[in-house]
PDB file of N, CA and C in Angstrom:
ATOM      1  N   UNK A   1      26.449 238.398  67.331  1.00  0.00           N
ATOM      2  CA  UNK A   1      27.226 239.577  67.630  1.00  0.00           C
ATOM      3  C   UNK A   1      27.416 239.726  69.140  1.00  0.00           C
ATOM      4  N   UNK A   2      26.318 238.994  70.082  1.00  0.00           N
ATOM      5  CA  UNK A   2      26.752 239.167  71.758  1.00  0.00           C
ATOM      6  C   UNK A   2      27.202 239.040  71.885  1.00  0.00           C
ATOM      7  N   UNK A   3      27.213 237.484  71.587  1.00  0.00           N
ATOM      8  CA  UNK A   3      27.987 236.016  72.079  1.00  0.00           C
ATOM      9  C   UNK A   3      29.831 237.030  71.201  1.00  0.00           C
ATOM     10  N   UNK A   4      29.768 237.366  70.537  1.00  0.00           N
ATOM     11  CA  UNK A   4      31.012 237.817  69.690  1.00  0.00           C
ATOM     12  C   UNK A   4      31.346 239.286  71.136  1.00  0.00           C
ATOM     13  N   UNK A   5      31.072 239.972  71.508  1.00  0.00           N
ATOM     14  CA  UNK A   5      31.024 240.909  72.625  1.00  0.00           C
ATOM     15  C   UNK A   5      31.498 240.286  73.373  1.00  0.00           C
ATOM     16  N   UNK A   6      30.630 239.131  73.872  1.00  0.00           N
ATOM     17  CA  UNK A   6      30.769 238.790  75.496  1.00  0.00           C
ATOM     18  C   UNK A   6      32.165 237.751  75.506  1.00  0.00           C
ATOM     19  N   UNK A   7      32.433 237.308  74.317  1.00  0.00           N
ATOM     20  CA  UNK A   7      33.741 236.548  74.495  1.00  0.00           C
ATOM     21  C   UNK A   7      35.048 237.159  74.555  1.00  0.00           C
ATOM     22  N   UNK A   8      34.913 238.350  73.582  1.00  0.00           N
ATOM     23  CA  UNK A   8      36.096 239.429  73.446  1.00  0.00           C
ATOM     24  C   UNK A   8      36.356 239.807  75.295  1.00  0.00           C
ATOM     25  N   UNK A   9      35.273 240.292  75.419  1.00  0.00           N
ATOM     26  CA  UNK A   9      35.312 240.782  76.934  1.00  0.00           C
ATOM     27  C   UNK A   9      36.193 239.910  78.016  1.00  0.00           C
ATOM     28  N   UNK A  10      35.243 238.309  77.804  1.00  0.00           N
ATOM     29  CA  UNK A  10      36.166 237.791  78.917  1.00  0.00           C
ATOM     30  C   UNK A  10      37.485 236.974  78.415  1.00  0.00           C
ATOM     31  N   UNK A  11      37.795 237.400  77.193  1.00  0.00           N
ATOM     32  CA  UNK A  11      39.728 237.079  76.854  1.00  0.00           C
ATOM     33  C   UNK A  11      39.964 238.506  77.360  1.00  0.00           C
ATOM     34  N   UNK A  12      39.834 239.268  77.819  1.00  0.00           N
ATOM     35  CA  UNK A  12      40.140 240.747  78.290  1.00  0.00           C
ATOM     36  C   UNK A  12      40.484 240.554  79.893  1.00  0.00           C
ATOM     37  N   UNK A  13      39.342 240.451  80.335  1.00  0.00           N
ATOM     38  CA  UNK A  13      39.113 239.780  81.670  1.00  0.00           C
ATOM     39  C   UNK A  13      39.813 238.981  82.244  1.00  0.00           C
ATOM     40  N   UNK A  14      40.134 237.585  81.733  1.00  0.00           N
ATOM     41  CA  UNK A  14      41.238 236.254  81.873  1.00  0.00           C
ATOM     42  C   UNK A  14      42.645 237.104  81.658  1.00  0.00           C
ATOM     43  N   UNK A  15      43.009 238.184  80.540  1.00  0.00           N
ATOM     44  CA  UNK A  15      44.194 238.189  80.423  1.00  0.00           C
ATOM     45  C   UNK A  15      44.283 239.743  81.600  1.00  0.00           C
ATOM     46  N   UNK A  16      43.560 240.009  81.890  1.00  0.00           N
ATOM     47  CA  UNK A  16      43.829 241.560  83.325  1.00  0.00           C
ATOM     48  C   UNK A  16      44.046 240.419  84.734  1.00  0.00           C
ATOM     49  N   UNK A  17      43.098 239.277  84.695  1.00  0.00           N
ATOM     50  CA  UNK A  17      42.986 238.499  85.984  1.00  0.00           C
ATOM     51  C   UNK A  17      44.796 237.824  85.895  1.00  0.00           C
ATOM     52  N   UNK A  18      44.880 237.372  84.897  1.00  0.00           N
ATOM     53  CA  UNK A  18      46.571 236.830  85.282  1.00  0.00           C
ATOM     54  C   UNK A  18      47.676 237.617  84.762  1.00  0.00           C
ATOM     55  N   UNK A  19      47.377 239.189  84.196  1.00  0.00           N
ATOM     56  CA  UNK A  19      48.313 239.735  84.364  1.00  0.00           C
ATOM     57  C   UNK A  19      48.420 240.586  85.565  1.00  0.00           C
ATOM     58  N   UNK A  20      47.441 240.617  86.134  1.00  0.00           N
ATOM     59  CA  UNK A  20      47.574 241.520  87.206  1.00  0.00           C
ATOM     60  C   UNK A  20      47.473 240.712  88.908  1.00  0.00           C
ATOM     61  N   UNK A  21      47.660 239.213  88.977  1.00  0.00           N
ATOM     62  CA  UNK A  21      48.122 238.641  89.985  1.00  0.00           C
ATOM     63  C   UNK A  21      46.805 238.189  90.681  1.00  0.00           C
ATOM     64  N   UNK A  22      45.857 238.368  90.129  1.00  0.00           N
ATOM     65  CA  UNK A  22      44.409 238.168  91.040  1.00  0.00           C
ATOM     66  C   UNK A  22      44.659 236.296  90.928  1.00  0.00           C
ATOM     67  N   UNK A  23      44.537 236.222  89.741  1.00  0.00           N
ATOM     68  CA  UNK A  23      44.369 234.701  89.546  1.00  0.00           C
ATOM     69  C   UNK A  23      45.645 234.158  88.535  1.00  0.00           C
ATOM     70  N   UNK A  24      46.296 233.309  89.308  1.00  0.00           N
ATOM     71  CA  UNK A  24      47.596 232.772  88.053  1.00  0.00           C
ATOM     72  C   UNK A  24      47.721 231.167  88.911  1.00  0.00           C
ATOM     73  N   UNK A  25      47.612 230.563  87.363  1.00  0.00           N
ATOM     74  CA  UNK A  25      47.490 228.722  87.651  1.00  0.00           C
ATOM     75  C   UNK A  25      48.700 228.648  88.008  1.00  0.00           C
ATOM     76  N   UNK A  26      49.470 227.766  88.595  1.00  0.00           N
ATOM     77  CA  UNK A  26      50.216 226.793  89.062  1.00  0.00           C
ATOM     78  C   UNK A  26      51.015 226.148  88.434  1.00  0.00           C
ATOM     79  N   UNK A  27      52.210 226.252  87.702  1.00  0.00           N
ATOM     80  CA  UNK A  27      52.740 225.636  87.271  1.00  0.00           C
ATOM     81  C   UNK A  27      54.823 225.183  87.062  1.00  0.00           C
ATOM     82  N   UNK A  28      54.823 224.684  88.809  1.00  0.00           N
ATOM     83  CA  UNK A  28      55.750 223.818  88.713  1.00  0.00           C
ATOM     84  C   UNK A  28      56.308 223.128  88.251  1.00  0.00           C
ATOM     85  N   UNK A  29      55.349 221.571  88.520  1.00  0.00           N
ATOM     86  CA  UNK A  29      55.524 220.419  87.840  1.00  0.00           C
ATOM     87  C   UNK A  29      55.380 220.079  86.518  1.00  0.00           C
ATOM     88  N   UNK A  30      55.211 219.102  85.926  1.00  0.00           N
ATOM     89  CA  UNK A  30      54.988 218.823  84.469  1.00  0.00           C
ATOM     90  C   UNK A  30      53.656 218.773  84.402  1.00  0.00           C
ATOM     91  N   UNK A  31      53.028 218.163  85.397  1.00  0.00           N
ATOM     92  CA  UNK A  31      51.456 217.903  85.228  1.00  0.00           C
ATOM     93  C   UNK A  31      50.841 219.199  85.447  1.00  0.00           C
ATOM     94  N   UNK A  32      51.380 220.079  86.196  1.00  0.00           N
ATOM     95  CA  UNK A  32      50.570 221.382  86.444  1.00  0.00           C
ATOM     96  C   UNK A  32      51.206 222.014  85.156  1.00  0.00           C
ATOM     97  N   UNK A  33      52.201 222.095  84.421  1.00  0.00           N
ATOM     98  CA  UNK A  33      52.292 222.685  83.119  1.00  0.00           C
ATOM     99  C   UNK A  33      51.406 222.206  82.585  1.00  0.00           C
ATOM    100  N   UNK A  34      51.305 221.106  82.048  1.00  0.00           N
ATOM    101  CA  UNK A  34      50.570 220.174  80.958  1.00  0.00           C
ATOM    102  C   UNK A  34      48.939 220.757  81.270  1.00  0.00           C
ATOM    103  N   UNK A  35      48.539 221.301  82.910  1.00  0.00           N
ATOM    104  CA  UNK A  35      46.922 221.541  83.282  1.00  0.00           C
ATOM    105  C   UNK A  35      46.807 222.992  82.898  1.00  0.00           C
ATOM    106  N   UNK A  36      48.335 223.664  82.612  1.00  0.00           N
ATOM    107  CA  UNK A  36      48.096 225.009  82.343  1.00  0.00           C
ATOM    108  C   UNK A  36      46.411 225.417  81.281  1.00  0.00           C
ATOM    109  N   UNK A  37      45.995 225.556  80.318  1.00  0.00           N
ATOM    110  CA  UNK A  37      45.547 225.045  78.891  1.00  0.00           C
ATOM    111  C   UNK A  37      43.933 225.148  79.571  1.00  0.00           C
ATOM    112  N   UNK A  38      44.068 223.896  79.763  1.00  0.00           N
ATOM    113  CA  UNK A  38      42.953 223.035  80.328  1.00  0.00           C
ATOM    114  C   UNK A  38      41.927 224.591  82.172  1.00  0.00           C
ATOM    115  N   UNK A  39      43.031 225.054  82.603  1.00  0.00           N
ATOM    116  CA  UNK A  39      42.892 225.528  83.875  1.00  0.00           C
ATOM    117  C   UNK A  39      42.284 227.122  83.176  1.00  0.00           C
ATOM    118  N   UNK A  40      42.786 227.761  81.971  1.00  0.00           N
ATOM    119  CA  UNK A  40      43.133 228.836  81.121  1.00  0.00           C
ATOM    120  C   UNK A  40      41.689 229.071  80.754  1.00  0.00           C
ATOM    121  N   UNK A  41      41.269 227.883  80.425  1.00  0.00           N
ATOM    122  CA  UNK A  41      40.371 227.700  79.228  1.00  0.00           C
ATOM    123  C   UNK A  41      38.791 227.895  80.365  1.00  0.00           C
ATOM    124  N   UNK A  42      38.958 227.107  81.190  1.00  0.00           N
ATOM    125  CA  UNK A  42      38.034 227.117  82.305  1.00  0.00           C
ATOM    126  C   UNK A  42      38.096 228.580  83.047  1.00  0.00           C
ATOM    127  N   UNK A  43      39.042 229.055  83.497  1.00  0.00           N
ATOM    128  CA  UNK A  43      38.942 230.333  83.714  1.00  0.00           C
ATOM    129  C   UNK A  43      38.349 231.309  82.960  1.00  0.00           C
ATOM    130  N   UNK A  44      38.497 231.267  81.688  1.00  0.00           N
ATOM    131  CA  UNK A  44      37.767 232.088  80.374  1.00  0.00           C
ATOM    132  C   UNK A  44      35.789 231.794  80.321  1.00  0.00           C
ATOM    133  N   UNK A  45      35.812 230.605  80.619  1.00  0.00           N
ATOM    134  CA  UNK A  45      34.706 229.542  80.829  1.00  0.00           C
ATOM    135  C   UNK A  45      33.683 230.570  81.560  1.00  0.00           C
ATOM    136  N   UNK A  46      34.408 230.846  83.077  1.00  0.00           N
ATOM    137  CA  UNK A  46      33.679 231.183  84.137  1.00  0.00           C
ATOM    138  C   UNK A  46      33.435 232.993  83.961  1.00  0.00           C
ATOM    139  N   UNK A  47      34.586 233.393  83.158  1.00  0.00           N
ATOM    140  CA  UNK A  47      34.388 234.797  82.868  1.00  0.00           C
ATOM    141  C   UNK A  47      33.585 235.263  81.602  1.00  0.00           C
ATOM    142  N   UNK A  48      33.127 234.554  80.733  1.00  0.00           N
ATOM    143  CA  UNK A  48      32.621 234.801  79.905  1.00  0.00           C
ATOM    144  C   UNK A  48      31.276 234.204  80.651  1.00  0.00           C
ATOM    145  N   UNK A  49      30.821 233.440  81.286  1.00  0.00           N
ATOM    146  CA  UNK A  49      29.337 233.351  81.654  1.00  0.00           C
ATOM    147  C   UNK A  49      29.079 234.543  82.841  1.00  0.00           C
ATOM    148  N   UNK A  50      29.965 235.005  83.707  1.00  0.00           N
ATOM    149  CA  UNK A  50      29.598 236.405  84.410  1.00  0.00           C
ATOM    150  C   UNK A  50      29.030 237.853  83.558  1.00  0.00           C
ATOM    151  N   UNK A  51      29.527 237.590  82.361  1.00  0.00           N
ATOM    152  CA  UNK A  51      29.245 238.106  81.644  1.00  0.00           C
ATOM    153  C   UNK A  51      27.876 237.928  80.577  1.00  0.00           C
ATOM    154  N   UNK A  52      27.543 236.772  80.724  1.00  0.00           N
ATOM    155  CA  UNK A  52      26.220 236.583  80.151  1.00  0.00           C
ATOM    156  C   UNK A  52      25.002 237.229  80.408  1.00  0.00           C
ATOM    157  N   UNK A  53      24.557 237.827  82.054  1.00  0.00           N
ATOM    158  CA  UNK A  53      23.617 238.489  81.913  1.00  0.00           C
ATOM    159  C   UNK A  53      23.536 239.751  81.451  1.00  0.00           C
ATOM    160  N   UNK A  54      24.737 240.521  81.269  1.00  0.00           N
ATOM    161  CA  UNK A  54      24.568 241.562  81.296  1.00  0.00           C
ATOM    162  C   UNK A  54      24.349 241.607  79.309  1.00  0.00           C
ATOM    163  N   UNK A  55      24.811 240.859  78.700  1.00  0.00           N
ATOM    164  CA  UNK A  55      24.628 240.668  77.268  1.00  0.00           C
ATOM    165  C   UNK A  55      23.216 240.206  76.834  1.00  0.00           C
ATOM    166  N   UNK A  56      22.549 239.617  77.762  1.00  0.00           N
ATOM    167  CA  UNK A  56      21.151 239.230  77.780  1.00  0.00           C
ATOM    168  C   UNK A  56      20.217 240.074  78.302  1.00  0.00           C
ATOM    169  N   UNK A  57      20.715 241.024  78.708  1.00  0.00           N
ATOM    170  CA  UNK A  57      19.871 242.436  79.026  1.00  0.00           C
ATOM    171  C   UNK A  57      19.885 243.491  78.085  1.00  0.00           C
ATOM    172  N   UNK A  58      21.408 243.457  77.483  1.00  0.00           N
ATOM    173  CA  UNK A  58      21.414 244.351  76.135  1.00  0.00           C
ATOM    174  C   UNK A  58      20.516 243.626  75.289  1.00  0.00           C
ATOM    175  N   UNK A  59      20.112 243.072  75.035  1.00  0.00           N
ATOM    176  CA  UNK A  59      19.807 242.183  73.891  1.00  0.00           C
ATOM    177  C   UNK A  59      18.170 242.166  73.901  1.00  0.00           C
ATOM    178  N   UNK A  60      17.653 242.157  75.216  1.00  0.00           N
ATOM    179  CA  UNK A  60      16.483 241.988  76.128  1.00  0.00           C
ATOM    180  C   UNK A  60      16.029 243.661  76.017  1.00  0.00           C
ATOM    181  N   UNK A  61      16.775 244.518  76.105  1.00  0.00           N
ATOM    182  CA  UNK A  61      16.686 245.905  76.340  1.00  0.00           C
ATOM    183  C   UNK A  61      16.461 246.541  74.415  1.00  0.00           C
ATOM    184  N   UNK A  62      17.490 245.586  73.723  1.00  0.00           N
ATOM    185  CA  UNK A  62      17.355 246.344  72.405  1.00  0.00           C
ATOM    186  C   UNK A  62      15.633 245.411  71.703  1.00  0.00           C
ATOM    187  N   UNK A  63      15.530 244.279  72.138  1.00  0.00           N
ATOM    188  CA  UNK A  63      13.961 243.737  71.659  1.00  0.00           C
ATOM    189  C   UNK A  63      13.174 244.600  72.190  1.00  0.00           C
ATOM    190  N   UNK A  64      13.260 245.249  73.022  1.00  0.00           N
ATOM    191  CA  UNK A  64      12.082 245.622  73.812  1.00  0.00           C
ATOM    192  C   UNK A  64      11.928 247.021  73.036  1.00  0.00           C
ATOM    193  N   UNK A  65      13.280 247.918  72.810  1.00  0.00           N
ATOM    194  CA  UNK A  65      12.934 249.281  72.312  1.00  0.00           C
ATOM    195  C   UNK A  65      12.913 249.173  70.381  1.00  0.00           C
ATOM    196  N   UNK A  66      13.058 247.798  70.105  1.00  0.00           N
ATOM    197  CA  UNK A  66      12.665 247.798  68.646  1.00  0.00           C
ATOM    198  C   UNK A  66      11.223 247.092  68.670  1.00  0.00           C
ATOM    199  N   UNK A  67      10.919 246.714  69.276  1.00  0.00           N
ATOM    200  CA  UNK A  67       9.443 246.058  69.128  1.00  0.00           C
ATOM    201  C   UNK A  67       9.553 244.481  69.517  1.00  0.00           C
ATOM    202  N   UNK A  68       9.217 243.779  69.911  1.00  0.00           N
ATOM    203  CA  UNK A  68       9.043 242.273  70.128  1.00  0.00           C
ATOM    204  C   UNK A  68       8.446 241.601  68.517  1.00  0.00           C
ATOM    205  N   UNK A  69       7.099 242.304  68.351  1.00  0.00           N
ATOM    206  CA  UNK A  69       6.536 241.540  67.517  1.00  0.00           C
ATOM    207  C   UNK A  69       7.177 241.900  65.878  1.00  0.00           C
ATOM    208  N   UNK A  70       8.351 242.295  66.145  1.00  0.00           N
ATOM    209  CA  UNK A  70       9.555 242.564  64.890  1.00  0.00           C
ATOM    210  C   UNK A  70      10.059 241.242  64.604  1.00  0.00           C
ATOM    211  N   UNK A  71      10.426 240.724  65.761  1.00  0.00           N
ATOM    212  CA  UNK A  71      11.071 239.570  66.099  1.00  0.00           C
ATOM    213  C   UNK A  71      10.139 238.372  65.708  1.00  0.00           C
ATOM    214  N   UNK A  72       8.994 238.595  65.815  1.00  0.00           N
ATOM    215  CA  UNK A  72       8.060 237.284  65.871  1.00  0.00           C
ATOM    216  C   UNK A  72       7.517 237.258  64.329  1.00  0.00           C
ATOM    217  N   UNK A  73       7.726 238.226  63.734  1.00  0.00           N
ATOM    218  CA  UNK A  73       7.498 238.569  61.869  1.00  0.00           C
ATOM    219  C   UNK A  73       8.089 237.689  61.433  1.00  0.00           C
ATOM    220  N   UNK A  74       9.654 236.975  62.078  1.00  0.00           N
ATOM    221  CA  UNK A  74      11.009 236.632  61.209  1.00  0.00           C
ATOM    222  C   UNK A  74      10.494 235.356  59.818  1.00  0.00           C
TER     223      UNK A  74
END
């Protein structure tokens, strides 16, 4: 369910970063079309791991106020 959070977030993120001019790939040529994809995907890459700690603190924060040794029962 994080990992399901933290990805929604950064297709949110990727699509505010190149609709709003911060970050937009390059694409002239054929080869910079063709890298569009590839450049998209990596951008999503880097925004969804900025986002990793803070999903690992929710997660870290909800073990801690349900019990640890809940977890270690499984």
């Amino acid at each position: 369910m994080m990992a399901l959070i933290c990805a929604v977030l950064a297709v949110i993120v990727t699509a505010d970063d190149w609709r709003s001019g911060r970050w937009r790939p390059t694409h002239q040529t054929g080869l910079q079309k063709a890298l569009v994809i590839p450049k998209l995907w990596l951008r999503w890459q880097l925004n969804y791991l900025k986002g990793t700690p803070v999903i690992l603190a929710i997660s870290v924060y909800y073990a801690w106020a349900t019990g640890f040794s809940v977890f270690w029962d499984v």
